[in-house]
N, C-alpha and C. Protein backbone atom coordinates (compact mmCIF):
# COMPACT_ATOMS: atom_id res chain seq x y z
N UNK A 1 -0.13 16.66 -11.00
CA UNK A 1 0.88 15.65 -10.77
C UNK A 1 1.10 15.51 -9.26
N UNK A 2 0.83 14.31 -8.65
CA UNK A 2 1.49 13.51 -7.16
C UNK A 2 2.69 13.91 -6.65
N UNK A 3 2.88 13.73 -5.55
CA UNK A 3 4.51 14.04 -5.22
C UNK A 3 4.87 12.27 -5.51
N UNK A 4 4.20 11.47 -5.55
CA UNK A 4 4.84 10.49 -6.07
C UNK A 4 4.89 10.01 -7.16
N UNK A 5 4.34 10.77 -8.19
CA UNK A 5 4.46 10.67 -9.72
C UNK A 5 6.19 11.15 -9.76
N UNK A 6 5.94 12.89 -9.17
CA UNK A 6 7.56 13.42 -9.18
C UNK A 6 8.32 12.20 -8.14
N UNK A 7 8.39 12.02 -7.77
CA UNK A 7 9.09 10.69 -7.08
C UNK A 7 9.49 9.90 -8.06
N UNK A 8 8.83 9.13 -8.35
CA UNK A 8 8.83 7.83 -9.99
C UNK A 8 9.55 8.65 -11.13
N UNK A 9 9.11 10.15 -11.22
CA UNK A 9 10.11 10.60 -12.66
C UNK A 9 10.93 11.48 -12.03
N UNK A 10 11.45 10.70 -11.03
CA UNK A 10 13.07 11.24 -10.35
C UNK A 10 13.30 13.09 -10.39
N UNK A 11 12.33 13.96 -10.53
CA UNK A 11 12.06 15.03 -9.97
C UNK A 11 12.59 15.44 -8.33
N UNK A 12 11.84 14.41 -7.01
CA UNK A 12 12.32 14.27 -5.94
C UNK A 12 13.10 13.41 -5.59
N UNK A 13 14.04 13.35 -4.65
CA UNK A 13 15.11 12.03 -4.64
C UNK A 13 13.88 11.07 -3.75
N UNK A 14 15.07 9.91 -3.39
CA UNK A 14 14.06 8.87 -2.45
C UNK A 14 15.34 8.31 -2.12
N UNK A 15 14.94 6.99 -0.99
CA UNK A 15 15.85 5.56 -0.71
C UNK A 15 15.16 4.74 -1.86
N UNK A 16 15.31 4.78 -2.70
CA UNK A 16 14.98 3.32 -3.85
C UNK A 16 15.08 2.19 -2.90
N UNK A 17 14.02 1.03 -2.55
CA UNK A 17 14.35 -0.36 -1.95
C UNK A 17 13.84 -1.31 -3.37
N UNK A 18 13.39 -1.04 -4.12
CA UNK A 18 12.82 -1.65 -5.14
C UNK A 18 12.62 -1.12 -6.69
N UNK A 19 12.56 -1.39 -7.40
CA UNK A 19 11.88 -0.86 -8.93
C UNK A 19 11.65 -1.64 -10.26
N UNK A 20 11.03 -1.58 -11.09
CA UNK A 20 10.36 -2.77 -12.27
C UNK A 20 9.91 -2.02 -13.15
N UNK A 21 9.33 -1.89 -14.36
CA UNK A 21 7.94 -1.53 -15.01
C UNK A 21 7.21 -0.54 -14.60
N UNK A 22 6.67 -1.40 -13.34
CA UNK A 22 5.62 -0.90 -13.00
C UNK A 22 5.53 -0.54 -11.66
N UNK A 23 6.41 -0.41 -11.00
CA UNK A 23 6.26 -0.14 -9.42
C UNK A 23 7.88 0.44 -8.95
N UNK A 24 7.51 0.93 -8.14
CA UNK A 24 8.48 1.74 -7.37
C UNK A 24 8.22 1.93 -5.97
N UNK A 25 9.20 0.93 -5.17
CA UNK A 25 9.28 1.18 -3.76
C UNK A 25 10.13 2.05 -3.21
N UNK A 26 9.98 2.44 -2.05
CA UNK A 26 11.07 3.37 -1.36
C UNK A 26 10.43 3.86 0.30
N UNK A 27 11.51 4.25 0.78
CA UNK A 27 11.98 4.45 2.32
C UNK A 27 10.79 5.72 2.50
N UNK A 28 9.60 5.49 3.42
CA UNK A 28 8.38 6.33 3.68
C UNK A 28 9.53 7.77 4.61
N UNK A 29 9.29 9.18 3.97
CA UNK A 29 10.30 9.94 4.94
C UNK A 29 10.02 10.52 6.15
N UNK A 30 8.79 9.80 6.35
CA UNK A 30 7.85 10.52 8.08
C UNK A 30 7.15 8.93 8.25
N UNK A 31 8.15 8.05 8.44
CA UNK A 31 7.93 6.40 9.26
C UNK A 31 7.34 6.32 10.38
N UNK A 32 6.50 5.57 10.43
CA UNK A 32 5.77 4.91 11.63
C UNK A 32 6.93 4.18 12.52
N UNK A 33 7.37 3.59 12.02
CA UNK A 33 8.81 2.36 12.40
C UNK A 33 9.50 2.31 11.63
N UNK A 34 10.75 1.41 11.84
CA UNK A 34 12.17 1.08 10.96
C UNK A 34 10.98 0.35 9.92
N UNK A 35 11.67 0.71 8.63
CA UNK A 35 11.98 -0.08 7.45
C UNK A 35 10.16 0.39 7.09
N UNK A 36 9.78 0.96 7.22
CA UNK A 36 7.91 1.67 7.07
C UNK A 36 8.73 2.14 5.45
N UNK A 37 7.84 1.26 4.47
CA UNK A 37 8.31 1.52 2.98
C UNK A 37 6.90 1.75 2.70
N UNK A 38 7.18 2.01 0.98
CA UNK A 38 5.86 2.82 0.44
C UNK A 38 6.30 2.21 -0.82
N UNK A 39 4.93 1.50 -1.37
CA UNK A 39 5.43 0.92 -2.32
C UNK A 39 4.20 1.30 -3.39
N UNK A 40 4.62 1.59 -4.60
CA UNK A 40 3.75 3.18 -5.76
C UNK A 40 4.20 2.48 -6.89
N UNK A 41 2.15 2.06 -7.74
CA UNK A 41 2.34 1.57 -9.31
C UNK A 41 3.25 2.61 -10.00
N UNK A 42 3.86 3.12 -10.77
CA UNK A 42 3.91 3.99 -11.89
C UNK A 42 2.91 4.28 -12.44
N UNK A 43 1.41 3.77 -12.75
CA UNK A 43 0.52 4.43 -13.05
C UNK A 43 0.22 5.45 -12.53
N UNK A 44 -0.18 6.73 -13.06
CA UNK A 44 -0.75 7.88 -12.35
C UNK A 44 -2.30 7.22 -11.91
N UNK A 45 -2.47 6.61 -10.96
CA UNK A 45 -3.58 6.31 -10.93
C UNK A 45 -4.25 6.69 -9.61
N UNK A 46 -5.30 7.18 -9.45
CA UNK A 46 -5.46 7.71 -7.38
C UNK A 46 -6.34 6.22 -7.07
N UNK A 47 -7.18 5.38 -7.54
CA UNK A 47 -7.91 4.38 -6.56
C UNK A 47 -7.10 2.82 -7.01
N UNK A 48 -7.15 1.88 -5.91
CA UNK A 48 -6.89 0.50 -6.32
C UNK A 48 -7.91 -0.18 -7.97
N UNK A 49 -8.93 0.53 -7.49
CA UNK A 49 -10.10 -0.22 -8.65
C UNK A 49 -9.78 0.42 -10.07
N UNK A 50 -9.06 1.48 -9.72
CA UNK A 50 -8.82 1.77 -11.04
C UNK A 50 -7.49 1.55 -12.05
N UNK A 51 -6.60 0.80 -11.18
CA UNK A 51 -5.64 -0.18 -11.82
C UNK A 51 -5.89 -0.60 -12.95
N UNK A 52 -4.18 -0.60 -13.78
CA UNK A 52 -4.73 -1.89 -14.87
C UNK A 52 -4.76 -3.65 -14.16
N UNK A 53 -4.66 -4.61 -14.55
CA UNK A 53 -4.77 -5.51 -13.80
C UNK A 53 -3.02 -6.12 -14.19
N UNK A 54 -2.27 -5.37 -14.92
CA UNK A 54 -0.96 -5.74 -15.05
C UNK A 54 -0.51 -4.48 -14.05
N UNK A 55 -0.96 -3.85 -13.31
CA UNK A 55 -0.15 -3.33 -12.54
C UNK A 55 -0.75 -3.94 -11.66
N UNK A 56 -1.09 -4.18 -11.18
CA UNK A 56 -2.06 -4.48 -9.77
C UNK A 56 -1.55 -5.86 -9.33
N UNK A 57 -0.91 -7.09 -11.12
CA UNK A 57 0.01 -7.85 -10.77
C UNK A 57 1.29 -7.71 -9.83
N UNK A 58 1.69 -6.63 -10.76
CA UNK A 58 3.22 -6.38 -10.29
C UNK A 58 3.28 -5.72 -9.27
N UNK A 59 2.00 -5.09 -8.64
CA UNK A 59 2.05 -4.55 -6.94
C UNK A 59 1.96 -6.22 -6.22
N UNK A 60 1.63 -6.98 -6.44
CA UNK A 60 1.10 -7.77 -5.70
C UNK A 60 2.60 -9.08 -4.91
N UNK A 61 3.36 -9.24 -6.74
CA UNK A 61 4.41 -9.45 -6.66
C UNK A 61 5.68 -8.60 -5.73
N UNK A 62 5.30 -7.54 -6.33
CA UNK A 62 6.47 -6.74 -5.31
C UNK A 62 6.21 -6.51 -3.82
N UNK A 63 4.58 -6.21 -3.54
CA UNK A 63 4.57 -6.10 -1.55
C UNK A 63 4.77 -7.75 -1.34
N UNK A 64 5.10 -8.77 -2.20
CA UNK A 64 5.75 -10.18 -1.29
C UNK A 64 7.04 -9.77 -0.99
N UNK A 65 7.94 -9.74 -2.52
CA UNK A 65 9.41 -9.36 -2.38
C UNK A 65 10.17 -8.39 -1.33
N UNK A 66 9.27 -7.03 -1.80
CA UNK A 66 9.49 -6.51 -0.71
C UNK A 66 9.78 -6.15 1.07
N UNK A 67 8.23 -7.02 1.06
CA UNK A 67 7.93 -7.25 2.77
C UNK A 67 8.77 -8.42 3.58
N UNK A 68 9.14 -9.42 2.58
CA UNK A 68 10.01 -10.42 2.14
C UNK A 68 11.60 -10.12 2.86
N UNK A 69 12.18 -8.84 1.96
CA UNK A 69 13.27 -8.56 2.48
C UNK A 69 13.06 -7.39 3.24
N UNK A 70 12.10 -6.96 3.86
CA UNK A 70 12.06 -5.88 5.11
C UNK A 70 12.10 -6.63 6.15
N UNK A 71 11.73 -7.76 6.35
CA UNK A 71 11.59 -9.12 7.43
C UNK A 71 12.86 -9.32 8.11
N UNK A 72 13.78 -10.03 6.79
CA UNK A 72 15.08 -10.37 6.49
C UNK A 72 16.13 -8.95 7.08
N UNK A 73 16.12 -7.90 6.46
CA UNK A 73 16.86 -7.03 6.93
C UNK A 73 16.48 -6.29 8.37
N UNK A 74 15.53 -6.00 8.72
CA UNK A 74 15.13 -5.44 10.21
C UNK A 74 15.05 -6.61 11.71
N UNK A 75 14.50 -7.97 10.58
CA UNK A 75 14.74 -8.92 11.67
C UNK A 75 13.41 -8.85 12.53
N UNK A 76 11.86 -8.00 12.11
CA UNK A 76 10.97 -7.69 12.22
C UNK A 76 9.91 -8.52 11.68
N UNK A 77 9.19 -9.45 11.89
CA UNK A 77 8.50 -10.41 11.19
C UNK A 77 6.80 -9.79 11.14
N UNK A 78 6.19 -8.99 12.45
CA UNK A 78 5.14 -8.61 12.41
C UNK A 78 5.31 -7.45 11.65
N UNK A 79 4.31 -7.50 11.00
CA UNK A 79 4.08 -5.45 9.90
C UNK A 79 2.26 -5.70 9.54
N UNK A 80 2.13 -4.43 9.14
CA UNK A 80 1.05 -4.35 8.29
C UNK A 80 1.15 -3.95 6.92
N UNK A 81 0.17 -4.21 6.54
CA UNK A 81 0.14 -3.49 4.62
C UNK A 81 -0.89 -2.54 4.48
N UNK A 82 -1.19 -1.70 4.61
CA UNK A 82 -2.15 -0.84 4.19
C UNK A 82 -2.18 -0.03 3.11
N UNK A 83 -3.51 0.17 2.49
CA UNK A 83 -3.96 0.89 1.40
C UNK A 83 -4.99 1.43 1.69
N UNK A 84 -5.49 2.90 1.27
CA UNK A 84 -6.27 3.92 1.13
C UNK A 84 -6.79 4.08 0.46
N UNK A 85 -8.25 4.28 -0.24
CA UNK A 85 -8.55 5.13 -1.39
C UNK A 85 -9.57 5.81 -1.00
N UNK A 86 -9.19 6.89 -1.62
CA UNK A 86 -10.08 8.13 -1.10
C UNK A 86 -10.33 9.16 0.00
N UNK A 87 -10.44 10.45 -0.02
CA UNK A 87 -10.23 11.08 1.05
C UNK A 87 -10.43 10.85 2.65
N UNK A 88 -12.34 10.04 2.46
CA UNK A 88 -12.64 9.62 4.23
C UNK A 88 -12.31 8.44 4.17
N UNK A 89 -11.48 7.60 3.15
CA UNK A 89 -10.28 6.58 3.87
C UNK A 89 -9.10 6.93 4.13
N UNK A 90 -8.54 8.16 4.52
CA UNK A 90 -7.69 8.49 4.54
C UNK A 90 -6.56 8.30 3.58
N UNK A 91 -6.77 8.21 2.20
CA UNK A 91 -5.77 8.70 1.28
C UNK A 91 -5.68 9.93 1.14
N UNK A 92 -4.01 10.09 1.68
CA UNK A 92 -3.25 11.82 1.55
C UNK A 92 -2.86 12.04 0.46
N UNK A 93 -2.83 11.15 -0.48
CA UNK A 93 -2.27 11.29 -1.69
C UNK A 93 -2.71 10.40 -3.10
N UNK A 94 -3.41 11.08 -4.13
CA UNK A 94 -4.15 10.46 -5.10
C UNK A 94 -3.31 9.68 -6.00
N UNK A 95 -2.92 9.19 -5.61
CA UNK A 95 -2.11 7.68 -6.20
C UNK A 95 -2.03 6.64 -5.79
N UNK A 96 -2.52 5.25 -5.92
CA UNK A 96 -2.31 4.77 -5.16
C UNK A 96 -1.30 4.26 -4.74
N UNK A 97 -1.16 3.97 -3.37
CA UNK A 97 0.15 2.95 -3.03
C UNK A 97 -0.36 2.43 -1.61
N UNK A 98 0.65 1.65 -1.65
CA UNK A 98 0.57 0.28 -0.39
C UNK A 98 1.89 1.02 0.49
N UNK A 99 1.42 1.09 1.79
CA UNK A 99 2.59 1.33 3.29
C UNK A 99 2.90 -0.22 3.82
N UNK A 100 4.03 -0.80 3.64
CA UNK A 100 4.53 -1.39 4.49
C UNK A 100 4.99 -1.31 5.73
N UNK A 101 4.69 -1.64 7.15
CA UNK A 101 4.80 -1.12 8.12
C UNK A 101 5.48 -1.87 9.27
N UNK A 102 6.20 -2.02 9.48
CA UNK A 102 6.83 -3.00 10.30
C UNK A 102 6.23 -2.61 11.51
N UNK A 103 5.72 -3.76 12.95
CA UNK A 103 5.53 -3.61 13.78
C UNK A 103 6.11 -4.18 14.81
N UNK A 104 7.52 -3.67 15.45
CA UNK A 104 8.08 -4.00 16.47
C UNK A 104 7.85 -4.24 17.60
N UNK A 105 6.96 -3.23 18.30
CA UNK A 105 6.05 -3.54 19.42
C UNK A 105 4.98 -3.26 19.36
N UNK A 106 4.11 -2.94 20.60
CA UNK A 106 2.91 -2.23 20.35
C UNK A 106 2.90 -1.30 20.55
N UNK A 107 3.86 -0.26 20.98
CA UNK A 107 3.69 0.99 20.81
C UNK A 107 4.39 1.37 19.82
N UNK A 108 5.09 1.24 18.63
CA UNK A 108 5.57 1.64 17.07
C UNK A 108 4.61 0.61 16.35
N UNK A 109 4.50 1.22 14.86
CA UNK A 109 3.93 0.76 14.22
C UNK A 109 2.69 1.45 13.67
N UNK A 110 1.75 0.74 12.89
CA UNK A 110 0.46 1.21 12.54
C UNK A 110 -0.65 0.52 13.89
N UNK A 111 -1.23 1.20 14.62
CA UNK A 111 -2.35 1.20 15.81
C UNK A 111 -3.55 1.53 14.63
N UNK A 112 -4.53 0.45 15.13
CA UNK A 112 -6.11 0.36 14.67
C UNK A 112 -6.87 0.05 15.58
N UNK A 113 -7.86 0.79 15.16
CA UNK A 113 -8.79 0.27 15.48
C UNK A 113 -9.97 0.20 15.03
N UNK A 114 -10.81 -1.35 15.46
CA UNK A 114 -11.83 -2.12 14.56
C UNK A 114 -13.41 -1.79 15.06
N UNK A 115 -14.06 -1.20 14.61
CA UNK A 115 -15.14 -1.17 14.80
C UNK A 115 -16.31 -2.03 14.26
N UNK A 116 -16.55 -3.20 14.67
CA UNK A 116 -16.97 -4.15 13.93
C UNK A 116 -18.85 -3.66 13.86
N UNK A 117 -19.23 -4.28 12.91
CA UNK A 117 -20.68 -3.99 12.69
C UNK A 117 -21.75 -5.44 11.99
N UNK A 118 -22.71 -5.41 12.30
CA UNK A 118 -23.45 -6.32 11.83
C UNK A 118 -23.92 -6.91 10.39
N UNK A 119 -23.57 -7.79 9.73
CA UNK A 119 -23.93 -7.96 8.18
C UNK A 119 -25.00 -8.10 7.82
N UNK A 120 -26.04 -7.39 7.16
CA UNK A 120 -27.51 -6.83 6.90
C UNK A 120 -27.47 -7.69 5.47
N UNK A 121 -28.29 -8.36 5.31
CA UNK A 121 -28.79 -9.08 3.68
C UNK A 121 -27.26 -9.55 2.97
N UNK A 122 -26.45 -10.49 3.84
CA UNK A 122 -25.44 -10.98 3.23
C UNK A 122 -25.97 -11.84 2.00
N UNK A 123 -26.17 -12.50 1.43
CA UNK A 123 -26.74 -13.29 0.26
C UNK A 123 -26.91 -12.09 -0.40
N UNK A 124 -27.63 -11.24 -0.28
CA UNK A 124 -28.13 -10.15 -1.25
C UNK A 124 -26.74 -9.57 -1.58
N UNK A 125 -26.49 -8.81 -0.80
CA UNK A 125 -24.76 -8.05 -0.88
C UNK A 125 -23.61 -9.22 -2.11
N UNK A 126 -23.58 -10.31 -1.57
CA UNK A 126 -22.47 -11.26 -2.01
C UNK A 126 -23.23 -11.61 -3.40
N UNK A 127 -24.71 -11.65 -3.60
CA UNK A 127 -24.99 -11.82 -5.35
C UNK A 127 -24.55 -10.63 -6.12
N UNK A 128 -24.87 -9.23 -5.23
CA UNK A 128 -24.67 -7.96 -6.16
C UNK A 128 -23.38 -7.58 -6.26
N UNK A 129 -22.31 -7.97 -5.48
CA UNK A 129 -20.91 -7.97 -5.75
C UNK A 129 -20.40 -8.88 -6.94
N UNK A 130 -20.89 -10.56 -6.80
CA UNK A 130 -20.76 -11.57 -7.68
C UNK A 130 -20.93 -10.56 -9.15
N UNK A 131 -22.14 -10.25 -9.52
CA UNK A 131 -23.05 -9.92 -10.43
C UNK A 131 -21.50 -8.77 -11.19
N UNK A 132 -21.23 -7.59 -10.35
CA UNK A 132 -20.50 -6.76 -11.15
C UNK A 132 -19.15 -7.13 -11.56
N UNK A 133 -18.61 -8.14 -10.81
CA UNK A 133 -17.69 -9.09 -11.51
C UNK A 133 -17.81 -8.65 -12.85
């Protein structure tokens, strides 16, 4: 069991900013910036792909609502959304969830950086993606 499974079955406390069905937001407790939320299907699930596609709705719905009123209340319009799966993507934790991240300046916030690379047999790649559809 996740510390955010125990999170969702109220085991650990939280800031609740949200909750439904299927999702459960709340106040991240080691923030990048103000209002840095964490927003977690109720599925015990560790990858995005392995969603049902009714949760994966109601994540999709809730990081609007959510990010929506983190805007509204911080008065912060730039953020990021990030998601992880898997250890060398840096998921710390086998569940998935989405970080909302407000970015106030450039020094708070989530800092990236892009290492861009060359696209090798795009047609090929974009049929064999099509294909597993």
């Amino acid at each position: 069991m996740t510390i955010f499974q125990k999170i969702i079955d109220g085991e650990i406390p939280c800031y609740r900013i949200y909750e439904d069905d299927y999702v459960l937001a709340f106040l991240d407790i080691a923030p990048l910036s103000i209002g840095h939320t964490l927003v977690v299907p109720k599925e015990p699930i560790a990858s995005l792909h392995e969603l049902s596609l009714e949760g994966g709705a109601a994540l999709g719905t809730a990081l609007i609502k959510i990010s929506s009123a983190i805007v509204k209340a911080t008065g912060i319009s730039s953020y990021n959304i990030l998601q992880n799966n898997g250890v060398i993507a840096n998921q710390a934790v086998s569940h998935v969830h989405f970080h909302i991240i407000p970015k106030p300046n450039v020094e708070e916030g989530l800092n990236i950086s892009w290492a861009v690379k060359e696209l090798n047999n795009p047609e090929s790649l974009a049929n064999a993606i099509q294909e597993a559809l």
